[in-house]
Protein backbone atom coordinates (compact mmCIF):
# COMPACT_ATOMS: atom_id res chain seq x y z
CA UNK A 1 -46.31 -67.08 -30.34
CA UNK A 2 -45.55 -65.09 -27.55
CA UNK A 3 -47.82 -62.56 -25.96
CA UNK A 4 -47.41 -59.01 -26.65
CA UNK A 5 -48.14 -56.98 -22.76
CA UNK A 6 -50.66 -54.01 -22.73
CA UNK A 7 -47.84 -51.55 -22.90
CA UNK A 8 -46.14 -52.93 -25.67
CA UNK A 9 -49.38 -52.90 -27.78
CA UNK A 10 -50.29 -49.20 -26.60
CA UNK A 11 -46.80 -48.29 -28.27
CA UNK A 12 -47.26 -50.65 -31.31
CA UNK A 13 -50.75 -48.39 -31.72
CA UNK A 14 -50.23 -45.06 -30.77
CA UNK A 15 -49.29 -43.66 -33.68
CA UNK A 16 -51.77 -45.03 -35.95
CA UNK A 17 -54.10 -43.98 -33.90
CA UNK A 18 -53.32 -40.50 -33.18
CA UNK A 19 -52.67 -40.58 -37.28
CA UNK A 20 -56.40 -41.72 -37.40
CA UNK A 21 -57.60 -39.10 -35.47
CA UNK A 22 -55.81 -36.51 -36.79
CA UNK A 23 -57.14 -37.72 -40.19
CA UNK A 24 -60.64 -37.32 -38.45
CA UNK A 25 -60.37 -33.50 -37.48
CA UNK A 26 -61.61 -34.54 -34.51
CA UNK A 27 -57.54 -33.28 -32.81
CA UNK A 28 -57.01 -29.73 -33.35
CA UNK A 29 -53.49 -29.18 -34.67
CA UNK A 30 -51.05 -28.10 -32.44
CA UNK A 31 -49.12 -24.91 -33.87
CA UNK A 32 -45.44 -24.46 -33.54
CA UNK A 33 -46.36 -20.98 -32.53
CA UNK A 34 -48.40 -22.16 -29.47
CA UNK A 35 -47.25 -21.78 -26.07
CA UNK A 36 -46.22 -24.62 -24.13
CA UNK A 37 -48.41 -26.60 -21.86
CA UNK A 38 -47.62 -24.33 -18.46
CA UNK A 39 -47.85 -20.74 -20.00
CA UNK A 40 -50.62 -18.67 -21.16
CA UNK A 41 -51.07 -16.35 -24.28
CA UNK A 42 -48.68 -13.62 -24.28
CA UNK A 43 -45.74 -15.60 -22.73
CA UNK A 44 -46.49 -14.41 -19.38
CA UNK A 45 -45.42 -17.32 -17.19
CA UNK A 46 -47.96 -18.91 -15.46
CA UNK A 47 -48.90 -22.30 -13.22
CA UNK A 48 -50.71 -24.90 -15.73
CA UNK A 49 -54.34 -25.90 -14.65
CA UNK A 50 -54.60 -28.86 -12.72
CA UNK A 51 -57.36 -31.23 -14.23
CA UNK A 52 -58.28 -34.01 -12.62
CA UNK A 53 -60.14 -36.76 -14.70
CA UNK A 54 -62.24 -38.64 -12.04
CA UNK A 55 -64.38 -41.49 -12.54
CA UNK A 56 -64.25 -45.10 -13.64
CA UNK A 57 -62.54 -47.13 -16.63
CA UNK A 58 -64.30 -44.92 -19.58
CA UNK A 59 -62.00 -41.98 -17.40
CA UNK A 60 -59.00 -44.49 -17.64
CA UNK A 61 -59.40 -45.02 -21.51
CA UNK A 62 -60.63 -48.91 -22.35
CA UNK A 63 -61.95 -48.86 -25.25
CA UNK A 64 -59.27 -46.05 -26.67
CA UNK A 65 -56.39 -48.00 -28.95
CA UNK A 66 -54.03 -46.07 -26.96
CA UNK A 67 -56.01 -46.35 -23.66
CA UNK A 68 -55.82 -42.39 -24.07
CA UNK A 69 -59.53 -42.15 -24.12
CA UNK A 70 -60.57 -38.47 -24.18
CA UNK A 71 -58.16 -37.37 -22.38
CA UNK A 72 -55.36 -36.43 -25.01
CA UNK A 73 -57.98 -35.02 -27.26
CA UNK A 74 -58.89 -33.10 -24.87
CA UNK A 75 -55.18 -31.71 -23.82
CA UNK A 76 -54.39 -30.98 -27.70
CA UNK A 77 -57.46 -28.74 -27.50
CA UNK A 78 -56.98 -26.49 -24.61
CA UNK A 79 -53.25 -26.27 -25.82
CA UNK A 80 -54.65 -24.79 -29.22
CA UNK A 81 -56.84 -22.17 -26.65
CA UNK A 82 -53.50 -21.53 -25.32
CA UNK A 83 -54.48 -22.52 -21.96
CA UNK A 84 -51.27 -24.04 -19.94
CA UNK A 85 -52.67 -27.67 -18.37
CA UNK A 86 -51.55 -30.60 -16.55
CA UNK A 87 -53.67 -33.69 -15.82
CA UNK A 88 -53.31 -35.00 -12.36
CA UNK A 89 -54.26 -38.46 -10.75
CA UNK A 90 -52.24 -41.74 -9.03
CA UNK A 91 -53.63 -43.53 -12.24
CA UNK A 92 -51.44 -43.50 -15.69
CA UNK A 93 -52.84 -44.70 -19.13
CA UNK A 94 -52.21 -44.13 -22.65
CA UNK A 95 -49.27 -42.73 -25.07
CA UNK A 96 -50.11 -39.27 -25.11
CA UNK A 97 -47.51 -36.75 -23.11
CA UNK A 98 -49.73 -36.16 -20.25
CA UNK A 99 -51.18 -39.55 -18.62
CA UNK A 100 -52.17 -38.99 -15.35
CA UNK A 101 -55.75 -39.61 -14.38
CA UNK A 102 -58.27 -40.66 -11.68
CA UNK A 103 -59.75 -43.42 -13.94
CA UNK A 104 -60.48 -46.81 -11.95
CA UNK A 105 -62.11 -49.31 -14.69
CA UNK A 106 -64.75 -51.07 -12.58
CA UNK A 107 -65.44 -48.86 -9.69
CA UNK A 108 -68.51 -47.60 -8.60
CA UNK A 109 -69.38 -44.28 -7.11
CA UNK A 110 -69.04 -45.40 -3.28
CA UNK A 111 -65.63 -46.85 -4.54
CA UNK A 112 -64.41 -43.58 -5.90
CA UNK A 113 -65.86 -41.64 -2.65
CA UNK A 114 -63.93 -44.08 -0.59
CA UNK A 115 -60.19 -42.88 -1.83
CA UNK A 116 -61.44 -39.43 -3.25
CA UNK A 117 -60.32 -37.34 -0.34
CA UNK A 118 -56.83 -38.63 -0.17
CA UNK A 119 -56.35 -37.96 -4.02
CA UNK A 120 -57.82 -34.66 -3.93
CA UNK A 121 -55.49 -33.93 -1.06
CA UNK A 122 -52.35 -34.90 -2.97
CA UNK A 123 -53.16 -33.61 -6.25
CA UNK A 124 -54.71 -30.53 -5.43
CA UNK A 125 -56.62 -30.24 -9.07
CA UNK A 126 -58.00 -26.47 -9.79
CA UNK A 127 -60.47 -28.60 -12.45
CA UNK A 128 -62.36 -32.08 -11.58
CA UNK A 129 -63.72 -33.63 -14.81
CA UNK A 130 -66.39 -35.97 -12.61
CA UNK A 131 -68.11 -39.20 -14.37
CA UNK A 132 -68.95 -41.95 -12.72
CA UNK A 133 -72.45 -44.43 -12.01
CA UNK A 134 -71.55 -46.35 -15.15
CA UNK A 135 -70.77 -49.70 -13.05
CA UNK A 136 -73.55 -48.69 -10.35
CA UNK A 137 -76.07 -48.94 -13.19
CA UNK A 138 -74.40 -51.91 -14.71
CA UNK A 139 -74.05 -54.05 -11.71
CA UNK A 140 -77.48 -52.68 -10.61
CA UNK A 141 -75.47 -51.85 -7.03
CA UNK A 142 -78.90 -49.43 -4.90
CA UNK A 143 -80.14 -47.58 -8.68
CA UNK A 144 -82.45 -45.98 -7.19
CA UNK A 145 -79.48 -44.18 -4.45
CA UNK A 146 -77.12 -43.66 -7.15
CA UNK A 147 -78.21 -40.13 -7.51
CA UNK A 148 -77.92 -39.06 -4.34
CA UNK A 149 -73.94 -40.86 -3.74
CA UNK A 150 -73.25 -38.92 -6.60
CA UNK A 151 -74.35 -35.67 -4.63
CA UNK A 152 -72.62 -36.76 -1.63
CA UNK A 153 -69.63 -37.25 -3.84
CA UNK A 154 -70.13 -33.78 -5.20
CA UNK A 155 -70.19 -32.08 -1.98
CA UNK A 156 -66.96 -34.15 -0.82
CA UNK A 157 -65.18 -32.64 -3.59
CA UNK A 158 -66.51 -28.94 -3.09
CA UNK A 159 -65.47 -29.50 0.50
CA UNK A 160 -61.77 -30.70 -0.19
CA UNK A 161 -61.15 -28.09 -2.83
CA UNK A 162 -63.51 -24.91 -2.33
CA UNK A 163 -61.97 -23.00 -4.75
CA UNK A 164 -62.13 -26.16 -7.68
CA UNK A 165 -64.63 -25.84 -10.71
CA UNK A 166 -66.26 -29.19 -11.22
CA UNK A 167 -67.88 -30.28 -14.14
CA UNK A 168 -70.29 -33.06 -13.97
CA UNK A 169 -71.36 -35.55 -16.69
CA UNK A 170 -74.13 -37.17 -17.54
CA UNK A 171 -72.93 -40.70 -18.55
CA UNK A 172 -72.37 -42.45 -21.60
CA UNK A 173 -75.52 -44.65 -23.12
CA UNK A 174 -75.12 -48.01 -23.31
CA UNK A 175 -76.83 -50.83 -26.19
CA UNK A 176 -78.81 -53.51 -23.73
CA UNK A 177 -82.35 -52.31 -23.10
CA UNK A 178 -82.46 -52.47 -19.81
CA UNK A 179 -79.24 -51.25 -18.93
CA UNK A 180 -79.97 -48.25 -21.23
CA UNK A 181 -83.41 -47.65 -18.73
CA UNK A 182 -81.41 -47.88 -16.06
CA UNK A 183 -79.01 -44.95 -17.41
CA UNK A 184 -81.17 -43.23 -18.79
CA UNK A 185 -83.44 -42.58 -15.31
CA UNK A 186 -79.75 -41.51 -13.91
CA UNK A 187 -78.90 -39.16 -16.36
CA UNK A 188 -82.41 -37.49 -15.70
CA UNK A 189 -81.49 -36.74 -12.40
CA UNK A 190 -78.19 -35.12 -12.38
CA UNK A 191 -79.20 -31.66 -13.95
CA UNK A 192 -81.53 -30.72 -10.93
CA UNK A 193 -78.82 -32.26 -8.57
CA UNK A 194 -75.81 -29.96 -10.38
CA UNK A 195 -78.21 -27.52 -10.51
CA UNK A 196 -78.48 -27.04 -6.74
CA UNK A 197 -74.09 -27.07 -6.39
CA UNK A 198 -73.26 -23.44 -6.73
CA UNK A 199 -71.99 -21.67 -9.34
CA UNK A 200 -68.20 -23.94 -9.40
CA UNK A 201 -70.07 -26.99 -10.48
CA UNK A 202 -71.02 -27.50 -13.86
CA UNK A 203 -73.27 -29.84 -16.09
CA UNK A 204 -71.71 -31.96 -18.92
CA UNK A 205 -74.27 -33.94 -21.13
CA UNK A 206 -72.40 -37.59 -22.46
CA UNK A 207 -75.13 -38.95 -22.80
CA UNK A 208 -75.21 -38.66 -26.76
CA UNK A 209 -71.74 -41.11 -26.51
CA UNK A 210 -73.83 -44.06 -27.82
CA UNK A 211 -74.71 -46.78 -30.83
CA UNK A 212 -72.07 -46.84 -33.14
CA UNK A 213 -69.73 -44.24 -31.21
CA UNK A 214 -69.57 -47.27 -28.41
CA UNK A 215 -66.50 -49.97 -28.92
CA UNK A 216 -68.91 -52.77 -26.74
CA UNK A 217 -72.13 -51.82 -24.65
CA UNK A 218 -70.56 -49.80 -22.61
CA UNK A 219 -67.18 -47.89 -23.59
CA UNK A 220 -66.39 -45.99 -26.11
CA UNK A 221 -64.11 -46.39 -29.07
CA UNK A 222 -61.74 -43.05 -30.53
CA UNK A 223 -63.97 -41.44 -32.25
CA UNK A 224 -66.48 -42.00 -29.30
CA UNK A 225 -63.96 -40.44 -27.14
CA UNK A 226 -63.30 -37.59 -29.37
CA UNK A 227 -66.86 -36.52 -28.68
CA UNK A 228 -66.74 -36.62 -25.03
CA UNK A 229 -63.44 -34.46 -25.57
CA UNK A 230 -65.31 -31.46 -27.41
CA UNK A 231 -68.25 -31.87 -24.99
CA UNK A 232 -65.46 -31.32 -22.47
CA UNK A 233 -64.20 -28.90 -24.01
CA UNK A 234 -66.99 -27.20 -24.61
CA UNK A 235 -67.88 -26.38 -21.07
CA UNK A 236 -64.36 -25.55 -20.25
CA UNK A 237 -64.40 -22.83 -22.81
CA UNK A 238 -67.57 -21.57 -21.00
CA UNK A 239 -65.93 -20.87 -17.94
CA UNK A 240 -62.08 -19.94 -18.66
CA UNK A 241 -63.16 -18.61 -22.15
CA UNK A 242 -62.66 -15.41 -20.74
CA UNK A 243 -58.85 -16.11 -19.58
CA UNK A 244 -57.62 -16.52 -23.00
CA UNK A 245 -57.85 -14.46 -25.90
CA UNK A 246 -57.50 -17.05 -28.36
CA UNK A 247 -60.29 -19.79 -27.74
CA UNK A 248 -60.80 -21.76 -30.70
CA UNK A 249 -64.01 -23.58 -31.36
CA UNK A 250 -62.36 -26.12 -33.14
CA UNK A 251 -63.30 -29.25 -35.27
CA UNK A 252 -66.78 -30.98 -34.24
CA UNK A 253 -66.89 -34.13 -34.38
CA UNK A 254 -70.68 -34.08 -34.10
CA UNK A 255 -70.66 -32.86 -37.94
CA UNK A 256 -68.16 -35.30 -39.16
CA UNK A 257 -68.72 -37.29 -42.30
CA UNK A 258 -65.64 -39.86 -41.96
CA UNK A 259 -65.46 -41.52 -38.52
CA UNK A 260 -62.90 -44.73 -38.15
CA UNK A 261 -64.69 -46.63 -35.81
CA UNK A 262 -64.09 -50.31 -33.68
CA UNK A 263 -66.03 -52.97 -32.94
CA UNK A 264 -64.98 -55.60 -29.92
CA UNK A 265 -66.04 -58.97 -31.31
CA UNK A 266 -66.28 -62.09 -29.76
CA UNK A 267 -64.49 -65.25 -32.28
CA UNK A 268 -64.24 -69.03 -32.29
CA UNK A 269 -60.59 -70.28 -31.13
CA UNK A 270 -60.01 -74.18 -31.91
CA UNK A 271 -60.96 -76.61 -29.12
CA UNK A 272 -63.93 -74.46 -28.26
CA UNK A 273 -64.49 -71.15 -26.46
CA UNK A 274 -63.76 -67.79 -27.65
CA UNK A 275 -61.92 -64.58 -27.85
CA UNK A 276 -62.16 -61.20 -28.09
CA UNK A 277 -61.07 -59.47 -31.62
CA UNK A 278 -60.98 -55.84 -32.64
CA UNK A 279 -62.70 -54.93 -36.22
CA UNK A 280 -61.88 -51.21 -36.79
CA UNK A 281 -62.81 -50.08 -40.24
CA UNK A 282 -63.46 -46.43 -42.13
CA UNK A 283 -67.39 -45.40 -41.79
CA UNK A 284 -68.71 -42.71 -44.02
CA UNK A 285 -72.00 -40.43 -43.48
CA UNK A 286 -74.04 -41.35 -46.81
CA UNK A 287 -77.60 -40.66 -48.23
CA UNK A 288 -79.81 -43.27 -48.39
CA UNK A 289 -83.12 -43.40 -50.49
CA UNK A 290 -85.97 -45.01 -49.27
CA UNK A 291 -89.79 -45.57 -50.26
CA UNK A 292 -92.31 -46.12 -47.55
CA UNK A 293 -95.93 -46.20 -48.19
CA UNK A 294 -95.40 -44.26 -51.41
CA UNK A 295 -93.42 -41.32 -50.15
CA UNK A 296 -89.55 -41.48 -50.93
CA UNK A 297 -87.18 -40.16 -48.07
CA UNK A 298 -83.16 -39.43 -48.06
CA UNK A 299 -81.71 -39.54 -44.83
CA UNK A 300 -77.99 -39.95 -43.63
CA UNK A 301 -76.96 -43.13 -42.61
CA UNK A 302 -73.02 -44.27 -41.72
CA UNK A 303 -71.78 -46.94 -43.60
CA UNK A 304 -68.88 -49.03 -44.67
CA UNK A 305 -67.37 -50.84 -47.53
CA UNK A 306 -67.92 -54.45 -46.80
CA UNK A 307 -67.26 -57.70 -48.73
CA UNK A 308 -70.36 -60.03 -48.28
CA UNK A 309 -71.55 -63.17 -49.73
CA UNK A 310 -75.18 -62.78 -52.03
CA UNK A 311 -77.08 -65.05 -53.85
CA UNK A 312 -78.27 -64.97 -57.32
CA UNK A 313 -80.06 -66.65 -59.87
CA UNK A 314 -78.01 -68.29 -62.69
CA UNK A 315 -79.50 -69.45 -65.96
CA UNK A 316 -78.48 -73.32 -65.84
CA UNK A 317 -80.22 -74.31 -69.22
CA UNK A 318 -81.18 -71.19 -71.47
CA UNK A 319 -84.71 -71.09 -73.31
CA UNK A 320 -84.70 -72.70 -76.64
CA UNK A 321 -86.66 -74.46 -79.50
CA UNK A 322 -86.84 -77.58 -79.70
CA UNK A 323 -88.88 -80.64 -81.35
CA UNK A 324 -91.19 -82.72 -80.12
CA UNK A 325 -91.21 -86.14 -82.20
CA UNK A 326 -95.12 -87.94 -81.74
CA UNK A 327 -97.09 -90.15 -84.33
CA UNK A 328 -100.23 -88.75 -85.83
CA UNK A 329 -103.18 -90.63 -86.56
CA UNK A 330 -104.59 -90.29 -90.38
CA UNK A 331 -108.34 -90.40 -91.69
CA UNK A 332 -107.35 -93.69 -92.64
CA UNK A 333 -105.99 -95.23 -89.66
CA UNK A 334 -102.68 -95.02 -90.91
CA UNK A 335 -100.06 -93.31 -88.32
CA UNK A 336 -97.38 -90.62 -89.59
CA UNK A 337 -94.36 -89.69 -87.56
CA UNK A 338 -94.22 -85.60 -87.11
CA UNK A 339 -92.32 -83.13 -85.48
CA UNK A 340 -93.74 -80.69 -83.42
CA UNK A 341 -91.77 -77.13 -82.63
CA UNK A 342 -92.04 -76.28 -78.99
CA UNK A 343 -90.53 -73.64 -77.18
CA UNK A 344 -88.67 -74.21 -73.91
CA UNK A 345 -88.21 -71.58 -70.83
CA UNK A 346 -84.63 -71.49 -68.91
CA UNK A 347 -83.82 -73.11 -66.04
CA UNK A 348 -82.36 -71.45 -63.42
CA UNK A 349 -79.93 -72.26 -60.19
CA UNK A 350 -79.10 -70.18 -57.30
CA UNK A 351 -75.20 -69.24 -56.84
CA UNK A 352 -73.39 -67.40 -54.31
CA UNK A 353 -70.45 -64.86 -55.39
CA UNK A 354 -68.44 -61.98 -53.17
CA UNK A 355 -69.02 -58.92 -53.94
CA UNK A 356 -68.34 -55.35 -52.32
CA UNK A 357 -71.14 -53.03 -51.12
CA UNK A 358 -72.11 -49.97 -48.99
CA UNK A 359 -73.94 -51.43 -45.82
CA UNK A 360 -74.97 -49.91 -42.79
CA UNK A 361 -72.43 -49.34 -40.16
């Protein structure tokens, strides 16, 4: 069977995707009333806002089914707070209408540095949506000077475009231990080093993108994404809040209760080796009861409907009466055949069967 290409798949997904997520609430509806992308409430012409996502391959969208990552929940958003905005960037991923980006999956922060001058120069962005150090802490490449090549990078940007307002994110946690430390001592230093920026640069905590909300160890999956695009959002809001009279909150996905989440597995193909296979699947906030030590808890866990395979005892022979046929000795040394009632317990065997339960997600 032939091989679908990248792009052909993207198309093949988009719309169930963007179904999915609209399902979600996490994609605030887009009303026919709503002012196109380059005007402003009150149909007063006006130049859309230049965003620039900048940053490595969670910018670019793996992990996404559309490759869209954040970036199109984020547009749909700021079009419902009837702010006019075009994403900018050499880079173009994903199905949504606006695909331009500065996402470079596996590029470090001395990487991005390198070629951010020339891009900034081009695209002139009035926004710079800045997160990167993923790969520096995942390739271990100088951790402990990661911090300050961020700064550096910050500065380069505040130099190219004065008047820009750039938000900075923590990054994204991550499921192996000591990569996880490793993040986790990086993220601890960027709110001291924003803090010193100016008033145009602005913190953005990711860090909660993690667990279940991550597609592997390291990127996200939709519904991961559609976090990162309220966080986004979020601090957008703070600063052009003011610009436009109509700012929705919208939908958080933080308080969600249905999530459709995906899993990157790894299967056996014949002839040895293996491949990669994506296991998406509904996952529903539930209570769950516990007893520890004598004190009962409920707390909310995400699960999913899954067919497993349990054992159980069977009763192979069921208890029973039966007789026991023995000779008994007389007085007179005579024998006499007798039967004896005796009672026999079942016998038991253990079976498998399938059956469908609620398990933790």
């Amino acid at each position: 069977m032939a091989r679908r290409s990248p792009l052909r798949r993207v198309v093949l997904v988009g719309s169930l995707a963007a179904g999915l997520l609209a399902a979600l609430g996490a994609l605030p509806a887009t009303s026919a009333a709503a002012p196109a992308a380059g005007a402003r409430l009150g149909g007063a012409a006006a130049k859309p806002l230049r965003i620039m996502p900048l940053g490595d391959s969670i910018t670019y969208g793996i992990g996404s089914l559309t490759v869209d990552g954040y970036r199109e929940q984020l547009r749909r958003r700021l079009v419902a707070a009837h702010l006019g905005v075009d994403f900018v960037g050499s880079q173009a991923a994903g199905s949504g209408p606006d695909r331009e980006n500065e996402g470079h999956p596996g590029w470090t922060i001395q990487q991005i540095a390198a070629r951010a001058g020339r891009w900034l120069a081009a695209e002139r962005p009035d926004v710079v949506l800045l997160q990167i150090g993923t790969n520096d802490m995942a390739r271990r490449v100088d951790v402990a000077g990661a911090p300050a090549r961020l700064s550096a990078l910050i500065d380069q940007i505040r130099a190219a475009r004065p008047a820009a307002q750039i938000f900075v994110a923590k990054i994204p946690s991550a499921t192996v231990p000591g990569y996880q430390a490793r993040i986790t001592a990086f993220n601890a230093a960027i709110p001291r080093l924003v803090a010193g920026k100016g008033p145009r640069v602005h913190l953005v905590d990711q860090s909660s993108i993690d667990g279940i909300d991550l597609r592997d160890s390291v990127h996200p999956h939709d519904f991961g994404y559609a976090k990162m695009a309220f966080n986004w959002y979020l601090a957008l809001r703070k600063v052009y809040g003011a610009t436009a009279p109509v700012w929705p909150r919208g939908t958080d996905p933080y308080r969600a209760t249905t999530a459709h989440r995906c899993l990157l597995t790894k299967v056996p193909i014949p002839g040895g080796g293996k491949r990669n296979r994506i296991d998406c699947a509904w996952t529903y906030l539930r209570p769950v009861t516990s007893t520890v030590d004598g004190v009962t808890r409920t707390r909310q866990v995400w699960q999913v409907r899954r067919t497993v395979v349990e054992k159980y005892r069977a009763v192979d022979v069921p208890a029973h009466d039966a007789y026991l046929v023995t000779r008994v000795k007389r007085a007179d040394g005579t024998y006499v055949i007798k039967r004896i009632k005796v009672h026999v317990a079942a016998t038991y065997v253990t079976r498998t069967r399938r059956v469908t339960r609620w398990v933790a997600y």
